[in-house]
Protein backbone atom coordinates (compact mmCIF):
# COMPACT_ATOMS: atom_id res chain seq x y z
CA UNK A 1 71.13 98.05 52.84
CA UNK A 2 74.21 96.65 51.22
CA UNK A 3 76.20 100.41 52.40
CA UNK A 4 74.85 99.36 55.86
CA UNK A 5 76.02 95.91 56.04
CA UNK A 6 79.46 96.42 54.94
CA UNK A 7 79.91 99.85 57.65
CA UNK A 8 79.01 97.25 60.77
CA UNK A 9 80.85 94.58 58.87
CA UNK A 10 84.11 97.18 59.02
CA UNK A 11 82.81 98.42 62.55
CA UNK A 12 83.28 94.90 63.75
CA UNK A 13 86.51 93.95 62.27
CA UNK A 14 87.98 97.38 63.93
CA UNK A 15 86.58 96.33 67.09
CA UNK A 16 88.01 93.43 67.08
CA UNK A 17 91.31 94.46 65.87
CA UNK A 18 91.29 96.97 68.96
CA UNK A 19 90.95 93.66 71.51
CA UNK A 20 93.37 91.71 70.04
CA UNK A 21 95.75 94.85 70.60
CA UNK A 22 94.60 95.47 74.58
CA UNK A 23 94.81 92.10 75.19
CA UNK A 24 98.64 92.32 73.31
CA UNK A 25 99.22 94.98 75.46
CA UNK A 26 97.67 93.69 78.72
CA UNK A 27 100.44 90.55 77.91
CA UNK A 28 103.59 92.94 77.44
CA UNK A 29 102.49 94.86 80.37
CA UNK A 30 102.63 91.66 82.60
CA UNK A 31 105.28 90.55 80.83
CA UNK A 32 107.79 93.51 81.62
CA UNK A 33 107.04 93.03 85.12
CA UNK A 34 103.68 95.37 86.01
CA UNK A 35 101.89 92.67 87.90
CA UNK A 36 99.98 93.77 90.75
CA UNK A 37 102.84 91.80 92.86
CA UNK A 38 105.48 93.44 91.37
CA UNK A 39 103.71 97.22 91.92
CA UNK A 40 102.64 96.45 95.48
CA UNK A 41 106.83 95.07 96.30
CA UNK A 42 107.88 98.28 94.64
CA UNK A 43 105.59 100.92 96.95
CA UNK A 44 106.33 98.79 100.04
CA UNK A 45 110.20 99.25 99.13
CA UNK A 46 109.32 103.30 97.98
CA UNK A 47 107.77 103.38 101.60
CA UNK A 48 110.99 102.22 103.64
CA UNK A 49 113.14 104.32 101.42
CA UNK A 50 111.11 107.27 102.03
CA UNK A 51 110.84 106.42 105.52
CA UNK A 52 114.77 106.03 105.90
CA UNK A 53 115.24 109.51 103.81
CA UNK A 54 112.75 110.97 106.56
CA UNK A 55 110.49 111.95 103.50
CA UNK A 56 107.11 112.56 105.37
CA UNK A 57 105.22 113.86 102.93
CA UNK A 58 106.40 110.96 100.37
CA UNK A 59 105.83 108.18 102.94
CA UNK A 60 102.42 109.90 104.25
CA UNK A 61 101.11 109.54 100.68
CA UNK A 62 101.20 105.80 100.58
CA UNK A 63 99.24 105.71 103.46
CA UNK A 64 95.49 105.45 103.27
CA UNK A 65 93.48 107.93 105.67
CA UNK A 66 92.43 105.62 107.79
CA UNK A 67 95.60 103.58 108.17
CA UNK A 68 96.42 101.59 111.61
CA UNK A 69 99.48 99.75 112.79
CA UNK A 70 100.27 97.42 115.46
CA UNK A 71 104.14 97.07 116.04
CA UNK A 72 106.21 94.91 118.49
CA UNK A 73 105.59 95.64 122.03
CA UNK A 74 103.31 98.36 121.55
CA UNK A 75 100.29 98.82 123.60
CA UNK A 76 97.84 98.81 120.66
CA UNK A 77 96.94 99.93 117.75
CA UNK A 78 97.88 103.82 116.34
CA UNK A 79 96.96 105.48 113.30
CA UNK A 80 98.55 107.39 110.24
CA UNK A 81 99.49 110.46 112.44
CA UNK A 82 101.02 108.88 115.02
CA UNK A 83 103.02 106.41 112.30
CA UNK A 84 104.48 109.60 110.96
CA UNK A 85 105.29 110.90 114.55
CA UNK A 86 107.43 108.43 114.81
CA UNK A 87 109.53 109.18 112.38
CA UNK A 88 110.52 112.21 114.83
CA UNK A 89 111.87 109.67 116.67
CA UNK A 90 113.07 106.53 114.56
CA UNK A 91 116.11 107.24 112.43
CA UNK A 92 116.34 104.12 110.08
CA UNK A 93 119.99 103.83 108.94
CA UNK A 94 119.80 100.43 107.15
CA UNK A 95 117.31 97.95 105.91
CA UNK A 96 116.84 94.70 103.77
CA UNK A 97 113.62 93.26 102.85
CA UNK A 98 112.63 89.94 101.58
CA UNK A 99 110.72 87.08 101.09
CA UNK A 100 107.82 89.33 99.25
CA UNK A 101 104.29 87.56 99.20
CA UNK A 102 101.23 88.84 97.76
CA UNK A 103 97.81 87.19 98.10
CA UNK A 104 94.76 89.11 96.46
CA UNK A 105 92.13 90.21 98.55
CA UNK A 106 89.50 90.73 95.95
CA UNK A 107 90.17 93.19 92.84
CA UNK A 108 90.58 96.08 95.19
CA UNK A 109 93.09 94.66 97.97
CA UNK A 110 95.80 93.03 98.91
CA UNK A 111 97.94 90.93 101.36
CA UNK A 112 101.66 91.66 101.23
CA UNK A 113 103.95 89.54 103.56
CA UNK A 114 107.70 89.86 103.79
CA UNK A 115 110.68 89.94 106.06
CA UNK A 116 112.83 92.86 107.40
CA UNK A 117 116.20 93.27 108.70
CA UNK A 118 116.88 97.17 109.84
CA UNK A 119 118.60 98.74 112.20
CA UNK A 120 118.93 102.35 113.55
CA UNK A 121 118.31 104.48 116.23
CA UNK A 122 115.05 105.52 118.30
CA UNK A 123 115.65 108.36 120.72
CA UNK A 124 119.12 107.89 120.07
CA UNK A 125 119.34 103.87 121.56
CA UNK A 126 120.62 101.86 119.07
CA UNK A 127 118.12 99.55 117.45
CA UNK A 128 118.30 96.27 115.40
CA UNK A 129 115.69 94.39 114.10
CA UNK A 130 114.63 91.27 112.57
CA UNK A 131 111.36 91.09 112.02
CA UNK A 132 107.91 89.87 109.54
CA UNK A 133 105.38 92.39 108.29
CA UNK A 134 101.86 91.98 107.34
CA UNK A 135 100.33 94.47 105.03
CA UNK A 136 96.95 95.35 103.48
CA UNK A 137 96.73 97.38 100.44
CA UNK A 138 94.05 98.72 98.81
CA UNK A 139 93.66 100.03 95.68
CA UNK A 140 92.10 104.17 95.78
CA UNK A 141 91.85 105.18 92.08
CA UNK A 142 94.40 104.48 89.95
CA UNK A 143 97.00 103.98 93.16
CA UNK A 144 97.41 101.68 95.84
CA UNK A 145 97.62 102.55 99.81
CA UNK A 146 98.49 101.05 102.56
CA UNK A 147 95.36 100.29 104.89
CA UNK A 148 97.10 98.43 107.66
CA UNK A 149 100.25 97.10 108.83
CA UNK A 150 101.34 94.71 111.42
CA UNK A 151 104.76 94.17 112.52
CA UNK A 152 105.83 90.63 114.18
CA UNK A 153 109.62 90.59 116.22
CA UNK A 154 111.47 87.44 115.13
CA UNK A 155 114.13 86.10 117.88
């Protein structure tokens, strides 16, 4: 009986030696900067960088399958195949984004607001544009994707 009382005493202790080093961990990990926030800011900015490098099969991975977009002046709302259609199209020489929000939706999405500046060329007219983006993330797995977008022109 004694034997048996000391192994779950030991058991215990180990156990709770292994929390108090997740929950170490879990406060380095935030600490160097792995917040959801700070994830869902990087993909956005992976996304415009793979868009501007024309990278379809990059940017068509942060995209989740049943992704839909409304941009400025369009005539509604298109999906994922027609998004990467456009990059036919769109040639995005330049870009700067800012003013990054993110509001939880949940544990398994997100709201991510910011500003962009770009400016390049669709069907060779010059373009330049100044606008705000809503996004909605969701998380799939292990990874986040982006569910839906919606682009606002700022004058």
């Amino acid at each position: 009986m004694k034997t048996m009382l000391a192994f779950v005493a030991c058991l215990m202790m180990l156990a709770s030696g292994v929390a108090q080093e997740q929950k170490a961990a879990d406060t380095a990990s935030s600490a160097k900067g792995s917040t959801p926030a700070r994830v869902l800011e990087a993909k956005v900015k992976k996304s415009w960088e793979d868009y501007k490098n024309r990278d379809k099969k990059a940017f068509a991975a942060s995209l989740a399958p049943d992704f839909s977009e409304v941009t400025d002046g369009s005539e509604g709302t298109f999906g994922k195949d027609t998004e990467l259609s456009e990059m036919d199209h769109f040639t995005l020489a330049h870009y700067e984004l800012s003013n990054f929000k993110v509001r939880p939706l949940g544990g398994t999405a997100a709201l991510v607001t910011y500003s962009a500046q770009y400016e390049g060329t669709y069907d060779i007219q010059p373009l330049n544009m100044k606008t705000v983006y809503g996004e909605v993330w969701v998380k799939s797995g292990t990874d986040w994707k982006q569910l839906w977008a919606q682009e606002t022109k700022l004058k």
